[in-house]
N, C-alpha and C. Protein backbone atom coordinates (compact mmCIF):
# COMPACT_ATOMS: atom_id res chain seq x y z
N UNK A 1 -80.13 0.71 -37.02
CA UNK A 1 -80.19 2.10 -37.46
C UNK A 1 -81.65 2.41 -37.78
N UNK A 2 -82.34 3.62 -37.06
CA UNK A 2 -83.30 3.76 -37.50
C UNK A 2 -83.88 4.22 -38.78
N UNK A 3 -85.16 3.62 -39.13
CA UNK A 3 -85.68 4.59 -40.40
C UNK A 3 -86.27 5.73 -40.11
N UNK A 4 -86.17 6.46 -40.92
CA UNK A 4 -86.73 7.82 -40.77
C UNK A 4 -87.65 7.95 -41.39
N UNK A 5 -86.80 7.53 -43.01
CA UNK A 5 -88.15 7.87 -43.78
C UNK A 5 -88.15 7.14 -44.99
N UNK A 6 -89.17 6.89 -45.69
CA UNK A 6 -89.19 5.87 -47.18
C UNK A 6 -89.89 6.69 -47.91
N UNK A 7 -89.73 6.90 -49.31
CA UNK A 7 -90.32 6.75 -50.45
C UNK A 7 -89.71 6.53 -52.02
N UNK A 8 -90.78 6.18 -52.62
CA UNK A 8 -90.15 5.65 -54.07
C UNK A 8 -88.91 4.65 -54.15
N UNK A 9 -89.15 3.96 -52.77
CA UNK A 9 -88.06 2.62 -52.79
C UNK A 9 -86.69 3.40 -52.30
N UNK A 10 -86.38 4.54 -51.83
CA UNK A 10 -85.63 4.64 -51.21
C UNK A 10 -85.71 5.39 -49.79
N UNK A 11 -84.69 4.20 -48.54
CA UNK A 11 -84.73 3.86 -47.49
C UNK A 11 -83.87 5.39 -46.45
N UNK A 12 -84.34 5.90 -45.64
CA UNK A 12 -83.06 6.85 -45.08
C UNK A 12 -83.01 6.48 -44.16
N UNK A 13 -81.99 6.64 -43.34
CA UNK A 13 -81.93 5.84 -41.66
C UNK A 13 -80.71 6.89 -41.31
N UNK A 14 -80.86 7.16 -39.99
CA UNK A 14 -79.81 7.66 -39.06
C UNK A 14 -79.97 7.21 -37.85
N UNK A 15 -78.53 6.86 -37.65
CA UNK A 15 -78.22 6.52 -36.36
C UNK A 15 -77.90 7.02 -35.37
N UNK A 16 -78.46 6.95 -34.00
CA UNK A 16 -78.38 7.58 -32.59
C UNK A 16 -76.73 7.64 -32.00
N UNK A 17 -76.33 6.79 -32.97
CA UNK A 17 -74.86 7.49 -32.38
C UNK A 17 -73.60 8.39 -33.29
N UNK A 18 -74.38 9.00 -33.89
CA UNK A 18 -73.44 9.43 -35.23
C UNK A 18 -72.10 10.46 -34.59
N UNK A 19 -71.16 10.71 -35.68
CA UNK A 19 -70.49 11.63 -35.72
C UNK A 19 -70.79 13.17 -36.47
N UNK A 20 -69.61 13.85 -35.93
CA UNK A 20 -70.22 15.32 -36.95
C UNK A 20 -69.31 14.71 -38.88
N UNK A 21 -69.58 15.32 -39.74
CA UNK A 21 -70.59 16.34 -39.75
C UNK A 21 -72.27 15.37 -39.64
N UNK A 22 -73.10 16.71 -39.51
CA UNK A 22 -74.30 16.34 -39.56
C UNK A 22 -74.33 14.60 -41.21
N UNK A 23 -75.09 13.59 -40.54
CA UNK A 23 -75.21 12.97 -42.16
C UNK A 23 -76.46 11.97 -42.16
N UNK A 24 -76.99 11.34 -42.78
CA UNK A 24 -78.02 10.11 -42.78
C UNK A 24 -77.40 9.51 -43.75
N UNK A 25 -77.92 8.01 -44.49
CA UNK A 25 -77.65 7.14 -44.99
C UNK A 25 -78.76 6.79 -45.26
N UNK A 26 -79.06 6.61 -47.00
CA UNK A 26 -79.74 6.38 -48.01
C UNK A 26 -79.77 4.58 -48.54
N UNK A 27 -80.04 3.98 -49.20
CA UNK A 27 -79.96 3.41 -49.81
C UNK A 27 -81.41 2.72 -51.17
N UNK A 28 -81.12 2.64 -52.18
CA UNK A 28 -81.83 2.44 -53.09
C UNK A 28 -81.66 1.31 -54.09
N UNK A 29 -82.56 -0.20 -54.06
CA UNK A 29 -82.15 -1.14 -54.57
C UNK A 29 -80.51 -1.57 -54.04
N UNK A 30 -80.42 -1.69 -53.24
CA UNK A 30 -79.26 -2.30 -52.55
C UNK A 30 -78.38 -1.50 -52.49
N UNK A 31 -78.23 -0.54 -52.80
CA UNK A 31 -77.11 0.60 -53.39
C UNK A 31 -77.12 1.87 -52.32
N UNK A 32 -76.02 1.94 -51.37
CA UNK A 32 -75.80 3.16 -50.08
C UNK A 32 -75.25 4.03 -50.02
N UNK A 33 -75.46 5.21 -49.82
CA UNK A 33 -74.84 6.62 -49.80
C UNK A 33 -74.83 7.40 -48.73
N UNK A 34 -73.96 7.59 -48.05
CA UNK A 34 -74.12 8.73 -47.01
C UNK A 34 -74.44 10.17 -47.42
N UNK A 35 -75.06 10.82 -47.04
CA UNK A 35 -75.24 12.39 -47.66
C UNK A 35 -75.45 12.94 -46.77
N UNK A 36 -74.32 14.25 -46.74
CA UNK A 36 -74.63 15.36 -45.79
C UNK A 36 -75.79 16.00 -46.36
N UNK A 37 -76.23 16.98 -45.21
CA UNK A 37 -77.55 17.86 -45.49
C UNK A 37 -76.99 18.86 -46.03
N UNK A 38 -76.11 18.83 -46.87
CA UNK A 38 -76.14 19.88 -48.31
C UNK A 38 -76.07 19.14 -49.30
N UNK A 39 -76.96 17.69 -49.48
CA UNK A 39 -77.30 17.06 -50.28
C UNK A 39 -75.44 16.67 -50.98
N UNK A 40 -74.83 16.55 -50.44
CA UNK A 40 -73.33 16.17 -51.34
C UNK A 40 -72.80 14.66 -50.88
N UNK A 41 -73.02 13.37 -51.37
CA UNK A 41 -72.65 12.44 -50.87
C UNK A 41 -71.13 12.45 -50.19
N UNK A 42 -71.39 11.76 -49.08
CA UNK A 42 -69.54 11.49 -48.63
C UNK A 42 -69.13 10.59 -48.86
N UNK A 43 -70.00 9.24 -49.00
CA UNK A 43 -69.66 8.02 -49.36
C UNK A 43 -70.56 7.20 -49.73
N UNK A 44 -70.21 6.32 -50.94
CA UNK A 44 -71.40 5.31 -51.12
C UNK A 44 -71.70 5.89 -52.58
N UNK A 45 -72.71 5.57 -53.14
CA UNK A 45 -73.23 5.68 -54.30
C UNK A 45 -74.48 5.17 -54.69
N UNK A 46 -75.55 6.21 -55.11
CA UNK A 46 -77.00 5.36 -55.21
C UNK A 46 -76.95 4.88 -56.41
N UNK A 47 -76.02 5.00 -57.25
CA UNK A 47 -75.86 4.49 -59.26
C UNK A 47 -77.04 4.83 -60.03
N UNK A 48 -77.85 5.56 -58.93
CA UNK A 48 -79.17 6.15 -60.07
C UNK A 48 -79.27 7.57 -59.91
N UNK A 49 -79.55 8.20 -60.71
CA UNK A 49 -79.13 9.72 -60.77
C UNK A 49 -80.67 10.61 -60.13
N UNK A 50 -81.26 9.55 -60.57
CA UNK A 50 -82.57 10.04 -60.38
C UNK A 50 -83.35 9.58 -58.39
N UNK A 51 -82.62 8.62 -58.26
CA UNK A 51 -82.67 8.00 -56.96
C UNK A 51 -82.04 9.64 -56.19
N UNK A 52 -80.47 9.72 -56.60
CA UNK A 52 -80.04 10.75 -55.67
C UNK A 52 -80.16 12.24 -56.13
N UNK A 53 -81.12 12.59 -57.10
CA UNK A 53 -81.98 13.77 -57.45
C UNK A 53 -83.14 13.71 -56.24
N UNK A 54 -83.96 12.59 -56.52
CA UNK A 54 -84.81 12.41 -55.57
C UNK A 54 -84.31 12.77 -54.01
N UNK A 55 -83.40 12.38 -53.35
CA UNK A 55 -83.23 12.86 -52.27
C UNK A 55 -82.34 13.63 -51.96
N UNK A 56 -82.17 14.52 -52.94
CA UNK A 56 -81.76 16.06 -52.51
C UNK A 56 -82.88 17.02 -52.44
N UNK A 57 -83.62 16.40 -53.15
CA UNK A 57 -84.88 17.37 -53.60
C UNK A 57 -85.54 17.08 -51.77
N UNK A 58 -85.65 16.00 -51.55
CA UNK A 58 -86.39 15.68 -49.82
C UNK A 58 -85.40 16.40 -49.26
N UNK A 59 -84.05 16.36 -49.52
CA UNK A 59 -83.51 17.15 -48.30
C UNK A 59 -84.05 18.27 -48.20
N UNK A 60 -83.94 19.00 -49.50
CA UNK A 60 -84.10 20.50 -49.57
C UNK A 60 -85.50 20.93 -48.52
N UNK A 61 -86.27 19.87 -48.50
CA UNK A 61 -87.84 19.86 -48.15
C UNK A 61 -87.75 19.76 -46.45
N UNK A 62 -86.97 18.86 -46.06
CA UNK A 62 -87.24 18.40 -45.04
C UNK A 62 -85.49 18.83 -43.84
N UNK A 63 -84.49 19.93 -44.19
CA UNK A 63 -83.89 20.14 -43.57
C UNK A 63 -84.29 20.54 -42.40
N UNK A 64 -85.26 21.37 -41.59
CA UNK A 64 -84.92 21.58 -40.63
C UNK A 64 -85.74 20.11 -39.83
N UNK A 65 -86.34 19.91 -39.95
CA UNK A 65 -86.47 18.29 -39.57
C UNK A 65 -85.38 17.06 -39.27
N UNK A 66 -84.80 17.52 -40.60
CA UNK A 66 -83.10 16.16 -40.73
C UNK A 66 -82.18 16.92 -39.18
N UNK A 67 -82.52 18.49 -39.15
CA UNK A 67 -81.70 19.10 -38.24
C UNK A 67 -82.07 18.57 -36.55
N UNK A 68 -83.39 18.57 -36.45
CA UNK A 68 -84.28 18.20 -35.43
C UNK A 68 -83.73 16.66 -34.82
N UNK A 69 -83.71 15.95 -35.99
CA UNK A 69 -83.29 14.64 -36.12
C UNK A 69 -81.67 14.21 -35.38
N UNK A 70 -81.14 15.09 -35.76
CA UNK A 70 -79.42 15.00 -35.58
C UNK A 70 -79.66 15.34 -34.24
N UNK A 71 -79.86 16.46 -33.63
CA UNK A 71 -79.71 17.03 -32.63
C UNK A 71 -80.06 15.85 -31.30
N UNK A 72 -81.63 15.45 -32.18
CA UNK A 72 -82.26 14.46 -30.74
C UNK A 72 -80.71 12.92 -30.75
N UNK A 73 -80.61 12.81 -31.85
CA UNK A 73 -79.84 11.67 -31.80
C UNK A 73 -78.36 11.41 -31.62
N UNK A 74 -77.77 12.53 -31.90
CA UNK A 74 -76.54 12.60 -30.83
C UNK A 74 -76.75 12.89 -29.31
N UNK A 75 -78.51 13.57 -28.83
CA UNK A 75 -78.47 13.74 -27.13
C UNK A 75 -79.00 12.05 -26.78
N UNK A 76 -78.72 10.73 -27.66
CA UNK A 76 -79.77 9.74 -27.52
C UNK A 76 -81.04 9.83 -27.24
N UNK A 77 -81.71 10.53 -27.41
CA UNK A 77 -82.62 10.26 -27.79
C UNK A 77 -83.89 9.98 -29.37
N UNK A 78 -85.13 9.34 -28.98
CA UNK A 78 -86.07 8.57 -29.89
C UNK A 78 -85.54 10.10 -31.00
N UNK A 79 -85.73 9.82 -32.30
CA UNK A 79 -85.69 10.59 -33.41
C UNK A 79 -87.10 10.03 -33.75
N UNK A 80 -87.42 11.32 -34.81
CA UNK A 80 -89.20 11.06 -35.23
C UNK A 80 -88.74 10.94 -36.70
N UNK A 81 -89.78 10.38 -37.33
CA UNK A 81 -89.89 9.94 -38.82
C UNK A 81 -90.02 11.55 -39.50
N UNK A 82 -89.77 11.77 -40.59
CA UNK A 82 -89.91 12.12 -41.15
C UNK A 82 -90.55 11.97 -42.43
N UNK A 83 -91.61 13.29 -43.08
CA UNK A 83 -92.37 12.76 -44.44
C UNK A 83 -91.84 13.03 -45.48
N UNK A 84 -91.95 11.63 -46.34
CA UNK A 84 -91.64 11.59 -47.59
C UNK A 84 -91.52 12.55 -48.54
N UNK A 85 -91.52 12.36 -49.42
CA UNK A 85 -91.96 13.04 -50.88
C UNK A 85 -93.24 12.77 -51.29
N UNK A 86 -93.85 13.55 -51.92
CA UNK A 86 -95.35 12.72 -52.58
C UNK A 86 -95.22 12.84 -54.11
């Protein structure tokens, strides 16, 4: 599964063969969450509040990108990284 993107120790990755709805997969200190891009987990749990504050706040930042992302990777093709938070 690729990475997309890292910061503050947490990992996002989506995979080139996903299903709908749109989603990526987080994880922070060992701990995994799927989250749709309305920032609402579907599954998993980061157990830090501040971990999954943190990446709603990137979603909010970086949706049409995460959108860019989905699109290339259900047509298989390369998905591009996306930037962090600073």
């Amino acid at each position: 599964m690729p990475e997309i993107c890292r910061f503050f120790g947490i990992i996002i990755r989506m995979f080139f063969d996903e299903h709908d709805p749109p989603h990526f997969h987080a994880e922070y200190q060992g701990n995994k969450a799927v989250f749709d891009f309305n920032g609402n987990i579907m599954k998993g749990s980061m157990k830090s509040k501040t971990a999954t504050r943190l990446v709603r706040e990137w979603i909010d930042l970086r949706l049409n990108e995460l959108e860019e992302d989905w699109e290339l990777a259900r047509a298989g093709k390369e998905i591009k990284k996306i930037a962090p938070l600073e």
